[in-house]
Structures are given as structure tokens and as C-alpha cells.
N, C-alpha and C. Protein backbone atom coordinates (compact mmCIF):
# COMPACT_ATOMS: atom_id res chain seq x y z
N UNK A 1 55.28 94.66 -6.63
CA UNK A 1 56.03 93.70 -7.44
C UNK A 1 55.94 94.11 -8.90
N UNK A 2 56.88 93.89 -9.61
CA UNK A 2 57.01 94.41 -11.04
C UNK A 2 56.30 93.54 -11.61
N UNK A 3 55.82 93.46 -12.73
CA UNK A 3 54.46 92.68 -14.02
C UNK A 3 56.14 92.71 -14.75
N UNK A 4 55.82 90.99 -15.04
CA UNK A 4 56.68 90.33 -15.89
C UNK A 4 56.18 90.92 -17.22
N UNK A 5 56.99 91.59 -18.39
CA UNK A 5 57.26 91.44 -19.46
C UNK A 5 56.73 90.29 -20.80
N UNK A 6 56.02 91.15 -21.88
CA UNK A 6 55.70 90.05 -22.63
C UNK A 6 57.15 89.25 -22.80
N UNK A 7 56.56 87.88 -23.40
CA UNK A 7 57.71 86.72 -23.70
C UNK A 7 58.31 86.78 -24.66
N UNK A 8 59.64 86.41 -25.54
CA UNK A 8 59.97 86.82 -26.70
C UNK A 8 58.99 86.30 -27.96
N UNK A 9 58.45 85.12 -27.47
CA UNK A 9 57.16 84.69 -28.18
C UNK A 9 55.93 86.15 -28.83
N UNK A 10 55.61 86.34 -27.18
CA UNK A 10 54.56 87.52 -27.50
C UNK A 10 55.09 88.72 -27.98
N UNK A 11 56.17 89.20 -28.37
CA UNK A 11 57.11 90.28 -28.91
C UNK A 11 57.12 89.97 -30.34
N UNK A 12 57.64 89.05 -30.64
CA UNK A 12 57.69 88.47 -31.92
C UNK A 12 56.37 88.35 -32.67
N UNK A 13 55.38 87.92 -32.15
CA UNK A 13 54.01 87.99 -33.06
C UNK A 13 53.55 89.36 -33.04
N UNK A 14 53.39 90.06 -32.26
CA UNK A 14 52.87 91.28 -31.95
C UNK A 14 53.48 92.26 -32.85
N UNK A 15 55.13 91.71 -33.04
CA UNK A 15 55.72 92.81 -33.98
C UNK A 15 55.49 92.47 -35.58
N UNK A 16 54.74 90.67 -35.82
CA UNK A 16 54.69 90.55 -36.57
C UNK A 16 52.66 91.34 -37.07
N UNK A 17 52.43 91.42 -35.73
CA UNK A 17 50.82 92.08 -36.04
C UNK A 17 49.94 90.60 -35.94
N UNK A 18 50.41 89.75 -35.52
CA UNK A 18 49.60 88.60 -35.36
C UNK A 18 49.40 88.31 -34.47
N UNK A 19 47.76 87.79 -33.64
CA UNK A 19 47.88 87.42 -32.10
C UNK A 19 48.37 86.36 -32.09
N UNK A 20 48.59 85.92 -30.68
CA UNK A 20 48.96 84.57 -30.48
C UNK A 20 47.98 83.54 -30.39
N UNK A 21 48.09 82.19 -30.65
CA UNK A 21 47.05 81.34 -30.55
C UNK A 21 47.73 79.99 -29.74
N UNK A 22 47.32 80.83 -28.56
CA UNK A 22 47.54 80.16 -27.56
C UNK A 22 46.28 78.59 -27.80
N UNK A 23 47.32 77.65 -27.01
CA UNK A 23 46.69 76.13 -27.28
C UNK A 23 45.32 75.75 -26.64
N UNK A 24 44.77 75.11 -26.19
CA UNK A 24 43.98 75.44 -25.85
C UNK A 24 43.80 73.75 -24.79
N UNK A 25 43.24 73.34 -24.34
CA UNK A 25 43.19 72.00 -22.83
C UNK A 25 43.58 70.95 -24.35
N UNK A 26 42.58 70.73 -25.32
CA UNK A 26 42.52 69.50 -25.90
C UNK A 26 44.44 69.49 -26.78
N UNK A 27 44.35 70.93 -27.48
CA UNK A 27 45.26 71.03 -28.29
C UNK A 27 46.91 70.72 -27.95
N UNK A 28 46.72 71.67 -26.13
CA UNK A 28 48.13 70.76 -25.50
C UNK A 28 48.41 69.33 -24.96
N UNK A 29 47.13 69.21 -24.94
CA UNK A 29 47.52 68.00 -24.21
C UNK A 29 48.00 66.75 -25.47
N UNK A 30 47.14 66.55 -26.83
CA UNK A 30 47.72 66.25 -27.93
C UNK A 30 48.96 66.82 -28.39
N UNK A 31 49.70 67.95 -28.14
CA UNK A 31 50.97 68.30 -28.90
C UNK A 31 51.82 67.71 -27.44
N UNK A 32 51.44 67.57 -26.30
CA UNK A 32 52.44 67.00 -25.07
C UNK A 32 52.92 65.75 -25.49
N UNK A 33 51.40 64.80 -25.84
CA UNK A 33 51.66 63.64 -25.87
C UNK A 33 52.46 63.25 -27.10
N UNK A 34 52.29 64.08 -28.53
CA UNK A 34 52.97 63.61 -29.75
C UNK A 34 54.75 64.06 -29.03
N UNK A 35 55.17 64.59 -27.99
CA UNK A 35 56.60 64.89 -27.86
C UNK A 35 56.81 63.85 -27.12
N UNK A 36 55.62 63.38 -26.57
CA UNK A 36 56.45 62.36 -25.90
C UNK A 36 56.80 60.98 -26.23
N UNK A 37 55.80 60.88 -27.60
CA UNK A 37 56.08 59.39 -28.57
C UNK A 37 57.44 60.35 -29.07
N UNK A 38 57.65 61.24 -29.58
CA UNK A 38 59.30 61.74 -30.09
C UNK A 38 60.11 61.33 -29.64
N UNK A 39 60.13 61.17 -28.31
CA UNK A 39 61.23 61.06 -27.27
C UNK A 39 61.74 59.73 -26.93
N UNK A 40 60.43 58.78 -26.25
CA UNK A 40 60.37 57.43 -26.26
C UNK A 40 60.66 56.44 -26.71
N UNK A 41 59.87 57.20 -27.79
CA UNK A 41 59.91 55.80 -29.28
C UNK A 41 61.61 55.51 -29.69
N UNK A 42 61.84 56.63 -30.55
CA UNK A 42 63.21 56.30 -30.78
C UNK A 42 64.36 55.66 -29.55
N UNK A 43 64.26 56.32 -28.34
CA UNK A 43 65.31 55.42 -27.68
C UNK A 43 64.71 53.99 -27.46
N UNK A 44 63.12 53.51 -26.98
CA UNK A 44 63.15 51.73 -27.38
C UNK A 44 63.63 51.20 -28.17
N UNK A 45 63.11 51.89 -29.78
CA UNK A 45 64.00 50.80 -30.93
C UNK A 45 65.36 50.94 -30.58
N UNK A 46 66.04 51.95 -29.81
CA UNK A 46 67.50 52.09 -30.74
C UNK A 46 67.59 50.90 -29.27
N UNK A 47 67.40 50.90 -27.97
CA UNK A 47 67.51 49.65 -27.13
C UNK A 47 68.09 48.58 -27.65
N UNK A 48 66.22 48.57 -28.30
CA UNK A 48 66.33 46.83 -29.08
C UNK A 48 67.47 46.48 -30.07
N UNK A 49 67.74 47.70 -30.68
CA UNK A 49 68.54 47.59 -31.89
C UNK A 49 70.15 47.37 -31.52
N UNK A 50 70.71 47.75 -30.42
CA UNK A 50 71.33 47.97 -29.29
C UNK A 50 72.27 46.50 -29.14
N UNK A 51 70.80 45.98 -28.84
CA UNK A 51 71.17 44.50 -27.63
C UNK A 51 71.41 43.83 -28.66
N UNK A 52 70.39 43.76 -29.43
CA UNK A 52 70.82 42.65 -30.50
C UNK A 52 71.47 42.52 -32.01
N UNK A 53 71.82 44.09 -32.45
CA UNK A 53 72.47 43.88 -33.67
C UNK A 53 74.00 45.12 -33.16
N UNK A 54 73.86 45.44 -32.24
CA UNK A 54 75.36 46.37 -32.05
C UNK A 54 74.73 47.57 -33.15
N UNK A 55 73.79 48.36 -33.30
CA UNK A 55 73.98 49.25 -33.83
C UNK A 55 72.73 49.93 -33.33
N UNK A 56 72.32 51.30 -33.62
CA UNK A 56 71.48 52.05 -33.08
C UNK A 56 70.48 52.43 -34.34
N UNK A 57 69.53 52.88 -34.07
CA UNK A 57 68.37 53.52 -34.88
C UNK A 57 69.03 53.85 -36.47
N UNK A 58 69.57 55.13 -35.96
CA UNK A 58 69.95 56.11 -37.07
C UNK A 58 70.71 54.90 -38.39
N UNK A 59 71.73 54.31 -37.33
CA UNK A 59 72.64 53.28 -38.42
C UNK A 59 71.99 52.31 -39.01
N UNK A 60 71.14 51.57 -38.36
CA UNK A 60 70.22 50.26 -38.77
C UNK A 60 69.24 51.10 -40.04
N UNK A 61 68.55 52.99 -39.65
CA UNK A 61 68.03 53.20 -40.77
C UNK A 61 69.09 53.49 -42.11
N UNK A 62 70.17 53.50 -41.79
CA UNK A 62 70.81 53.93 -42.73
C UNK A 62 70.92 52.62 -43.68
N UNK A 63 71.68 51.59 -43.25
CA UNK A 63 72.09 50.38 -44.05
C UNK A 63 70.55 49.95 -44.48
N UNK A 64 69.12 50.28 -43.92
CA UNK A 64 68.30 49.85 -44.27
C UNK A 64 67.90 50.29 -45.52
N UNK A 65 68.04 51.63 -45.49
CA UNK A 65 67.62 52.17 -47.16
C UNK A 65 68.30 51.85 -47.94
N UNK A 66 69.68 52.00 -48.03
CA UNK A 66 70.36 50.95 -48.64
C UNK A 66 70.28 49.64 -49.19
N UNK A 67 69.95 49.03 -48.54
CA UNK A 67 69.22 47.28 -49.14
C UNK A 67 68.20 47.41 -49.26
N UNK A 68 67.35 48.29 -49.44
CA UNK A 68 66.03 48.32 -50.53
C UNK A 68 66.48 49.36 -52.11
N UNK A 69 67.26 49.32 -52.14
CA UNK A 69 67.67 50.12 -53.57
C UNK A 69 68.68 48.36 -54.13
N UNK A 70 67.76 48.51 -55.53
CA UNK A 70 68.05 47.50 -56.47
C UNK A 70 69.64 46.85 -56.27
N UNK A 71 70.83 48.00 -56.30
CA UNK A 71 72.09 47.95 -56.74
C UNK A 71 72.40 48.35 -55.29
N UNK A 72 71.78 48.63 -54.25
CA UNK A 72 72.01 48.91 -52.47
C UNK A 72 73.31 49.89 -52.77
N UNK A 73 73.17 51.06 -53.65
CA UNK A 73 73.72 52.20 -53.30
C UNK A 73 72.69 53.54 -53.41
N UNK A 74 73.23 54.19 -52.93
CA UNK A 74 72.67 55.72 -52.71
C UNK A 74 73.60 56.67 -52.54
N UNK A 75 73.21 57.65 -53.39
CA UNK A 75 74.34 59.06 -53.29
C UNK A 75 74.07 59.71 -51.37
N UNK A 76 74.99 60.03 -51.08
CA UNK A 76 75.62 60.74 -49.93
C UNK A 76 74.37 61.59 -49.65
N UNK A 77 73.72 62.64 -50.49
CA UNK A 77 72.65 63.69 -50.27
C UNK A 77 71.41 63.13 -50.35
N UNK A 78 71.35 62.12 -51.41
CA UNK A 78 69.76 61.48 -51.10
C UNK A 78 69.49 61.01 -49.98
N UNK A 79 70.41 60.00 -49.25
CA UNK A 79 70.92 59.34 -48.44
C UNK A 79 70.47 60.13 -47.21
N UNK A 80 71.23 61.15 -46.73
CA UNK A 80 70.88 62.40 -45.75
C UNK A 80 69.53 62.50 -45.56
N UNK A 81 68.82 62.79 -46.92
CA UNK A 81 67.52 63.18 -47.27
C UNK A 81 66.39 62.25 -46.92
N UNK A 82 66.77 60.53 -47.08
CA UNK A 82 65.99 60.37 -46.57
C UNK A 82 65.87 59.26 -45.35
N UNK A 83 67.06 59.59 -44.48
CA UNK A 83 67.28 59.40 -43.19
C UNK A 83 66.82 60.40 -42.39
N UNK A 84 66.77 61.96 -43.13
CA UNK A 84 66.66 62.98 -42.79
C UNK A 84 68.02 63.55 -41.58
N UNK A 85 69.23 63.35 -41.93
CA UNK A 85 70.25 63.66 -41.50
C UNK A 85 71.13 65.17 -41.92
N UNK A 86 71.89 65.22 -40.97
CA UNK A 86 72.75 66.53 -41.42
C UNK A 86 73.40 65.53 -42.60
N UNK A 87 74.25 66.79 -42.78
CA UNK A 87 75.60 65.79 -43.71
C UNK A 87 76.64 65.06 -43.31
N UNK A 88 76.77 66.33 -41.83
CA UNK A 88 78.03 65.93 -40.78
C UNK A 88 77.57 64.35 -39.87
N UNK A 89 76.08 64.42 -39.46
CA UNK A 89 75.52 63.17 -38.85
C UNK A 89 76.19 62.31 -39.69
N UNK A 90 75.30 62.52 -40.85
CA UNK A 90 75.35 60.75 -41.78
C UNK A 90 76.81 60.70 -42.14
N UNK A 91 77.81 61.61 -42.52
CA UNK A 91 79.04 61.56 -42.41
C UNK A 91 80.00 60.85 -41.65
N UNK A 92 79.58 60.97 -40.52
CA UNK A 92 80.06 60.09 -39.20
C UNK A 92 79.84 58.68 -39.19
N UNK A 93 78.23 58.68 -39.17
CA UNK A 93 77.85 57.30 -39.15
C UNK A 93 78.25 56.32 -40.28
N UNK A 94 78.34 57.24 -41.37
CA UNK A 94 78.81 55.99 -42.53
C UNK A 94 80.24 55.89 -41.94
N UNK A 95 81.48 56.43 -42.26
CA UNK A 95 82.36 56.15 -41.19
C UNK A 95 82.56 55.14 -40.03
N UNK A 96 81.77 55.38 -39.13
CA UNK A 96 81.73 53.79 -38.32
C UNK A 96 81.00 52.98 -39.31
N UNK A 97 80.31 52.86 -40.23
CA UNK A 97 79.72 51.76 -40.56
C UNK A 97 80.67 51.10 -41.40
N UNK A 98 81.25 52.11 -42.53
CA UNK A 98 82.45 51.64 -43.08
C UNK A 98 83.60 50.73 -42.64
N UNK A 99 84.00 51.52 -41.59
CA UNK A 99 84.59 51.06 -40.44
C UNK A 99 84.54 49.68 -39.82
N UNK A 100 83.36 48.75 -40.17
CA UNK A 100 82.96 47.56 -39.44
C UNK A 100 82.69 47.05 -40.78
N UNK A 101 82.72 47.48 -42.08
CA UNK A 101 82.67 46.62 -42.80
C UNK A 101 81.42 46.79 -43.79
N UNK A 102 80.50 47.78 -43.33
CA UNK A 102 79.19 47.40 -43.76
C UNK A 102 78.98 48.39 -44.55
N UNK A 103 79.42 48.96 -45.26
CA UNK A 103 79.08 50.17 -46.48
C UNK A 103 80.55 50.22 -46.73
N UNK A 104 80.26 50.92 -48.24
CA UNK A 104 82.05 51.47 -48.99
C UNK A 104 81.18 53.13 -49.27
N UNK A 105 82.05 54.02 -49.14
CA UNK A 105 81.66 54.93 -50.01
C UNK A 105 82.67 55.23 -51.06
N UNK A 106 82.32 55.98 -52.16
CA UNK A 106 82.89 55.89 -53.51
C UNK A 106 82.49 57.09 -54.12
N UNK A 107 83.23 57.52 -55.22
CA UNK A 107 82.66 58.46 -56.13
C UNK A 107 81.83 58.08 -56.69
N UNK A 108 80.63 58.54 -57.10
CA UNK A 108 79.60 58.28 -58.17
C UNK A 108 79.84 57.96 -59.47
N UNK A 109 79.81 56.73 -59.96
CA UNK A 109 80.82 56.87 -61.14
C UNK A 109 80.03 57.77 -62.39
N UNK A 110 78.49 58.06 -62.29
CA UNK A 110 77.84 58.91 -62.97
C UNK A 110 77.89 60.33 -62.88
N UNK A 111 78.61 60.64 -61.62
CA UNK A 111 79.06 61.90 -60.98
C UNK A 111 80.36 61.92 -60.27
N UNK A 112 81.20 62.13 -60.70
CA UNK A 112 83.01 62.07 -60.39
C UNK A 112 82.55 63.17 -59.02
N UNK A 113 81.70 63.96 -59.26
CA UNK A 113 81.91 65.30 -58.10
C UNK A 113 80.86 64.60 -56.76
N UNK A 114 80.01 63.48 -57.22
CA UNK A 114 79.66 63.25 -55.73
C UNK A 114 79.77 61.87 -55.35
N UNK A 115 79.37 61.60 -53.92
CA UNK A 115 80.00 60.61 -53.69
C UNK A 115 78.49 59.44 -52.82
N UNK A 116 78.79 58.52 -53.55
CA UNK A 116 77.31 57.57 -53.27
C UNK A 116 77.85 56.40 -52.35
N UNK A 117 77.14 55.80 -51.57
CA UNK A 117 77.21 55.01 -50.18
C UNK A 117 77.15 53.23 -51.02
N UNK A 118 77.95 52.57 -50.79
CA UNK A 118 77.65 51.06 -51.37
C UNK A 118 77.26 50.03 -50.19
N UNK A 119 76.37 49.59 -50.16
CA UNK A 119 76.28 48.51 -48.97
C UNK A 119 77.02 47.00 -49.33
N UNK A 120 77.67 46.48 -48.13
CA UNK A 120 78.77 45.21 -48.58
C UNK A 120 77.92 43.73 -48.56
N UNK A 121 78.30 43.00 -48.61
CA UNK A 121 77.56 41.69 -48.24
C UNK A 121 77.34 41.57 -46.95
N UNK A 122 78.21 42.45 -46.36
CA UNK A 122 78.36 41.96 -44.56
C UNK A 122 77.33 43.12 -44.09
N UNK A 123 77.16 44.24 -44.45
CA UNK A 123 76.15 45.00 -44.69
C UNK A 123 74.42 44.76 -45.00
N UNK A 124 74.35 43.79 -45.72
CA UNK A 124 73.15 43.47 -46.49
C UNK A 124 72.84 42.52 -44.78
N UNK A 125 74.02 41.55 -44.55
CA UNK A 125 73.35 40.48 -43.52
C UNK A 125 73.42 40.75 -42.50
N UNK A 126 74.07 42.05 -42.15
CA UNK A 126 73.56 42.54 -40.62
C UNK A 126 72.07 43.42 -40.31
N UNK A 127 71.30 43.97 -41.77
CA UNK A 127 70.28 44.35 -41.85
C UNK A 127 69.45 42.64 -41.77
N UNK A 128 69.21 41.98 -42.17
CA UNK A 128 68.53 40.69 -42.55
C UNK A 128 68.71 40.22 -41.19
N UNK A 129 69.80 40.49 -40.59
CA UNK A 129 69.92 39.45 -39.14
C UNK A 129 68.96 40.58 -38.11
N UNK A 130 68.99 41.88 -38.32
CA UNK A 130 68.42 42.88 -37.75
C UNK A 130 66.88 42.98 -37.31
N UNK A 131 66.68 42.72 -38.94
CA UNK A 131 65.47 42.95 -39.03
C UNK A 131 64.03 42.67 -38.36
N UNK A 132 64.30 41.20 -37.98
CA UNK A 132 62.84 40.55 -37.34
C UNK A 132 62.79 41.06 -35.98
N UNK A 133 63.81 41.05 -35.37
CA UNK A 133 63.69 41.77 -34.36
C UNK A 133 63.63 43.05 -34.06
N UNK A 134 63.83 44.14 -35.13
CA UNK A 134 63.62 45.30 -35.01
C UNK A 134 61.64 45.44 -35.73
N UNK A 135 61.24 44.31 -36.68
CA UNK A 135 59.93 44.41 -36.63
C UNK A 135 59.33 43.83 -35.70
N UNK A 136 59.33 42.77 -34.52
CA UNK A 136 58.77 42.60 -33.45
C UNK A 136 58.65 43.90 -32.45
N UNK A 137 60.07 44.74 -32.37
CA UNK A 137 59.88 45.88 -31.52
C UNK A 137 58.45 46.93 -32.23
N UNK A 138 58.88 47.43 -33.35
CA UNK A 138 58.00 48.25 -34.18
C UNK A 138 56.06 47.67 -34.05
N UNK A 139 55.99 46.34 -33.90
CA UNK A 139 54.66 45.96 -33.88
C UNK A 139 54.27 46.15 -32.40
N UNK A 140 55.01 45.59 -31.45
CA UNK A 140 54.69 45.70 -30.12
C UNK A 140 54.55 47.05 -29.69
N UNK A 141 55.23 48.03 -29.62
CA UNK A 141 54.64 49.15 -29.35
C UNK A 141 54.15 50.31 -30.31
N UNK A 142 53.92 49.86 -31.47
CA UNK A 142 53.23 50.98 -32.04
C UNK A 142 51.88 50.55 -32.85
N UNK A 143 51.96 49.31 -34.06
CA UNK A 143 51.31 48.52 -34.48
C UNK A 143 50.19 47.78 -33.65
N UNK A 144 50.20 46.56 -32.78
CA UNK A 144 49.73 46.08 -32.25
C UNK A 144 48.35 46.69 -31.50
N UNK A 145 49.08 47.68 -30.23
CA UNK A 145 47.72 48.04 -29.79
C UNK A 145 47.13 48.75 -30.36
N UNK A 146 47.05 48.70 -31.56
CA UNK A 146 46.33 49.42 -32.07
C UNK A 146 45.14 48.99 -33.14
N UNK A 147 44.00 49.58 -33.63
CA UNK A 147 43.14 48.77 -34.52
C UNK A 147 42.97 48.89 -35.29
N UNK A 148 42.76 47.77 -36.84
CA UNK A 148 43.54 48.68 -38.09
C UNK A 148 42.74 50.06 -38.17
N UNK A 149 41.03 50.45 -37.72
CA UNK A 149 40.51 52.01 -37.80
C UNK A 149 41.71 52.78 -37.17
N UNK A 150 42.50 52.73 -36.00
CA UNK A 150 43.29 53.60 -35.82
C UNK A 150 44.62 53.66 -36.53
N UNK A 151 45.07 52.57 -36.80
CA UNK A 151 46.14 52.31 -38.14
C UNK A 151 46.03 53.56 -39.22
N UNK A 152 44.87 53.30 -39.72
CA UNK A 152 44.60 54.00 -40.99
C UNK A 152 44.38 55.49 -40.30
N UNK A 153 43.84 56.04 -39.46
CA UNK A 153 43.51 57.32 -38.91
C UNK A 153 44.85 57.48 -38.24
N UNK A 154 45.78 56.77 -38.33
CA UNK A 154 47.15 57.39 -37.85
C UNK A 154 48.13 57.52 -39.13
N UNK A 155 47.95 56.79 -39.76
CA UNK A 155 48.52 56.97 -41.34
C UNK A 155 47.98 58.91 -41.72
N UNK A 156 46.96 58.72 -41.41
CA UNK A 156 46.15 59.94 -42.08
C UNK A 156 46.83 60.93 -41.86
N UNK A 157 46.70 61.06 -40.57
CA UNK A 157 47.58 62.34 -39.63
C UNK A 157 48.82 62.26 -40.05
N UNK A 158 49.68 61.27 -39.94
CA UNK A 158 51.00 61.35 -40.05
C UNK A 158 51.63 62.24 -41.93
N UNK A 159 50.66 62.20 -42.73
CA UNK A 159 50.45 62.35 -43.48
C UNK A 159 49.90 63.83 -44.18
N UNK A 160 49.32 64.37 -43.01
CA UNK A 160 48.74 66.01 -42.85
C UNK A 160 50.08 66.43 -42.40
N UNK A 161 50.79 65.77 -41.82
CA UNK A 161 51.79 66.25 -40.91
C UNK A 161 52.62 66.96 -41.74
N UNK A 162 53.24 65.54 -42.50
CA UNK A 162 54.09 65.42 -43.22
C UNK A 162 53.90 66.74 -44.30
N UNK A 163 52.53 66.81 -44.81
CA UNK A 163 52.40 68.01 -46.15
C UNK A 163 52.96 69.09 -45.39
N UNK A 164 53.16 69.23 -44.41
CA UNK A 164 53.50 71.14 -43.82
C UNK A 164 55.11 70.82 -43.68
N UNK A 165 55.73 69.90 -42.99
CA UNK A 165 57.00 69.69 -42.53
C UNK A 165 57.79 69.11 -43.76
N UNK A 166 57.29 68.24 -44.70
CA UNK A 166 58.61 68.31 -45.93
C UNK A 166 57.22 68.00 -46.85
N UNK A 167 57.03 69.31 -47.15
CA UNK A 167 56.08 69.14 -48.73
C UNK A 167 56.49 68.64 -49.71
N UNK A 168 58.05 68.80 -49.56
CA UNK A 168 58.64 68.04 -51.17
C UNK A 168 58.33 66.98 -51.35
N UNK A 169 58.17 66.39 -50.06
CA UNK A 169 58.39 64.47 -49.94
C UNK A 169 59.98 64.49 -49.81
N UNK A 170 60.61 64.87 -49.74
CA UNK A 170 62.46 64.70 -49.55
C UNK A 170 62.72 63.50 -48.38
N UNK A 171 61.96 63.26 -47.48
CA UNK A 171 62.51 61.92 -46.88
C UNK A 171 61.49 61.02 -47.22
N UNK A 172 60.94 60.95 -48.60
CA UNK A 172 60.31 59.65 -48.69
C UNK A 172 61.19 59.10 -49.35
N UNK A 173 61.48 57.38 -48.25
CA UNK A 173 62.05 56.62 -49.25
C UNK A 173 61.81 56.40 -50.47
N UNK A 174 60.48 56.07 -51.08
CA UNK A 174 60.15 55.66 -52.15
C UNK A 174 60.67 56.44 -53.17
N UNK A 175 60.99 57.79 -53.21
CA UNK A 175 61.23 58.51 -54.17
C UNK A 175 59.60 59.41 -55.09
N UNK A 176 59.16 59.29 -54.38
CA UNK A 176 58.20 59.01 -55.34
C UNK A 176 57.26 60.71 -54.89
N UNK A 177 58.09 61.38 -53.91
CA UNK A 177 58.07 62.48 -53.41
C UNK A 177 56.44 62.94 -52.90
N UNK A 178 56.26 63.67 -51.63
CA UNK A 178 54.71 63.75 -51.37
C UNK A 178 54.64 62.78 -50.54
N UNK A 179 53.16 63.00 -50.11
CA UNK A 179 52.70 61.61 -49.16
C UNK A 179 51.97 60.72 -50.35
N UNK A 180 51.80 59.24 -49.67
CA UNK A 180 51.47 58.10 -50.09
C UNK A 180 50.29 58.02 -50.54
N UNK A 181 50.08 57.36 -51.11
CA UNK A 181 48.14 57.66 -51.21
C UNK A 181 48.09 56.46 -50.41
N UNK A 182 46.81 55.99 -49.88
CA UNK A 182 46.66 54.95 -49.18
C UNK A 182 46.24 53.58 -50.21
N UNK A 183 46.32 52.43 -49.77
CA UNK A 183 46.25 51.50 -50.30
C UNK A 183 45.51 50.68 -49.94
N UNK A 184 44.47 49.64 -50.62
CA UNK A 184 43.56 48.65 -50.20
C UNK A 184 44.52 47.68 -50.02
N UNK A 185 44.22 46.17 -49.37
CA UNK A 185 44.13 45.21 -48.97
C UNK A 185 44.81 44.44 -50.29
N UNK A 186 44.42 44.69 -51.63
CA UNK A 186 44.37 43.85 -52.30
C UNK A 186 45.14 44.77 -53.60
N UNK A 187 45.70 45.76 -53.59
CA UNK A 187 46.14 46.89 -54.22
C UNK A 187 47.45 47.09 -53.75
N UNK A 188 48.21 46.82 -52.58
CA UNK A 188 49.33 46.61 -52.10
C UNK A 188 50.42 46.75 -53.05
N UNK A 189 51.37 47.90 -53.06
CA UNK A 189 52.54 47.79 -54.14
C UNK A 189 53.73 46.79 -53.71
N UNK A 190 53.81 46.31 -55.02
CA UNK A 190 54.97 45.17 -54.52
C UNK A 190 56.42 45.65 -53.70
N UNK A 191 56.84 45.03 -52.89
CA UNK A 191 57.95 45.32 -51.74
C UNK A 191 59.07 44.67 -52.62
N UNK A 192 60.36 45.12 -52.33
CA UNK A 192 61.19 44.27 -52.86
C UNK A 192 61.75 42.89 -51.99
N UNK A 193 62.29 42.01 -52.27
CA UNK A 193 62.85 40.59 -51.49
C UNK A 193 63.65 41.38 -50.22
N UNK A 194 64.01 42.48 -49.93
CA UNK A 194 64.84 42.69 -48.90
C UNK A 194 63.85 43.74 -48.33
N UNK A 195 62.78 43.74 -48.14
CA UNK A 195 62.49 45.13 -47.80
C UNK A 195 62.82 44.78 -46.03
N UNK A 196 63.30 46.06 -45.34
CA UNK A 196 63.22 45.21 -43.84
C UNK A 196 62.20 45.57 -43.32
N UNK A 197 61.07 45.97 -43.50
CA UNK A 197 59.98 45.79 -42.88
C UNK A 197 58.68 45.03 -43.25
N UNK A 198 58.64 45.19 -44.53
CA UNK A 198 57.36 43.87 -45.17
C UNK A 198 58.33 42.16 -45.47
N UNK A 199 59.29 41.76 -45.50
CA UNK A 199 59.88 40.70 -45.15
C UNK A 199 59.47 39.93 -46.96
N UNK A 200 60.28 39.20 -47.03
CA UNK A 200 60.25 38.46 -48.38
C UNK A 200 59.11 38.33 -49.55
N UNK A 201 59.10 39.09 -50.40
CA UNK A 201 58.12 38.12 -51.21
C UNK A 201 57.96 37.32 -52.12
């Protein structure tokens, strides 16, 4: 019987002069399980998001960043950036959203050459009608079973993650680019009245 051929994997490092570092019992079985919260997670919320507001993940995050910006507009590329969308995705989706009423897009009037996303009134209250029920989903399976020691030791990670996969910070909403520093109890930065996940203050 013929001996299978290295893999294009093992071709590729080898030509780069690097061994491979193959995973090891603990290491796959942690990178299995983080694909499989990838996979999961997003189709429950978009479910929930589904049944009860007619719109899916991607769209509910879209109009959401939106009504946490003061004036609930955002240019077209920030927008992308921190939905983390193509151009052609979020292109589409604003389109149907437009479409139903719930965003305008417009030229920038600070930039004639680009073009920034406006959220409508009918926009603002389909996020607000959205919301509690898309934070009941978010607590029940991710929040909840969990204890705030693992809260915070999942913040952590998510956060190591984040420095290798967008060092810029480019999909942090906040703007504020980078990861977060963590926050005490009593140190909490103020949320705005619409935030849809910390709820009124």
C-alpha cells in the first residue's frame, strides 16, 4: 500500500522551516469546544431574535450600535467595523432594514464622499421592543450558569483573544480601540439610556 503524502498543512510549514505543533488531548479538546459555542450560540440568539422581533442576529446587532451613538448614526465603514461585516453583508442588510423602515442611509454631511447609516424612530423601537428578550436569551445561556469567578476568567480570555485577532480594537464598539480594562463593582462606566444590554439609567 502506498504511505499517504505529507498534508498541505505539513508542506507549508516545512517549506516555511517550522515544525508543526500539533495540539495536543487538552488543547483540542478546548479549540473543539470554543467551535462549537461559534456555531450554536449565534443560531439560538438569532432563534430568539427570530420569533420575537422578525429580525436576526446580524440586523438586531446592527440597529443596536446604532442606538447607542448619541445622534444613532454611524458611517457605513465604522459600522462594518464594528459589526465586523463585509461591506457587501452590511450593504444588504441595511437595505432590508431600510426597507422596513428602520435606518435611512445618507451622505455624510461631514463627508459628501461617504455615506453614514441613520436609525428612524421605528428603528430605535424595534431595538427597545427587542431588547429584553434578546437579554433574557444572552443571560440564560451564557451569563447565568456561570459564576461571576468564571465571568471575569472568561472576560480575560476573550480578551487575550481578542489582542491577536483585531489588535486595533476595530470592532470595539466603544471606540475606544484595544481591549477593555476590567472594571470594579463600583467603577462601572456610565451606559447610555438606550444601551440594549445594560437597560436604562
Amino acid at each position: 500500500m502506498r504511505e499517504a503524502g505529507p498534508t498541505p498543512v505539513e508542506v507549508d510549514s516545512r517549506a516555511q522551516g517550522h515544525p508543526v505543533r500539533w495540539l495536543d488531548e487538552e488543547e483540542r479538546a478546548t479549540w473543539l469546544g470554543l467551535l462549537r459555542v461559534m456555531a450554536k450560540l449565534p443560531a439560538a440568539l438569532d432563534a430568539r431574535l427570530e420569533r420575537e422581533a422578525g429580525l436576526n442576529l446580524f440586523e438586531y446587532t446592527v440597529l443596536a450600535m446604532l442606538s447607542e451613538q448619541p445622534d444613532g448614526t454611524l458611517r457605513m465603514s465604522r459600522l462594518a467595523a464594528v459589526t465586523n461585516a463585509s461591506p457587501s453583508r452590511l450593504s444588504h442588510a441595511a437595505r432590508q432594514l431600510e426597507g422596513r423602515g428602520y435606518l435611512v442611509r445618507e451622505p455624510d454631511p461631514d463627508d459628501g464622499r461617504c455615506i453614514r447609516a441613520v436609525l428612524t424612530g421605528d428603528g430605535r423601537g424595534v431595538v427597545g421592543s427587542a431588547a429584553p428578550g434578546h437579554v433574557a436569551a444572552v443571560r440564560a445561556l451564557v451569563l447565568d450558569p456561570l459564576t461571576r469567578a468564571q465571568l471575569r476568567a472568561l472576560r480575560s480570555v476573550d480578551e487575550r483573544i481578542l489582542e491577536q485577532v483585531d489588535p486595533e480594537g476595530t470592532a470595539d464598539p466603544t471606540g475606544s480601540g484595544g481591549p477593555t480594562q476590567p472594571t470594579g463593582p463600583d467603577d462601572r462606566p456610565d451606559t447610555r439610556p438606550d444601551d440594549h444590554l445594560a437597560g436604562p439609567r
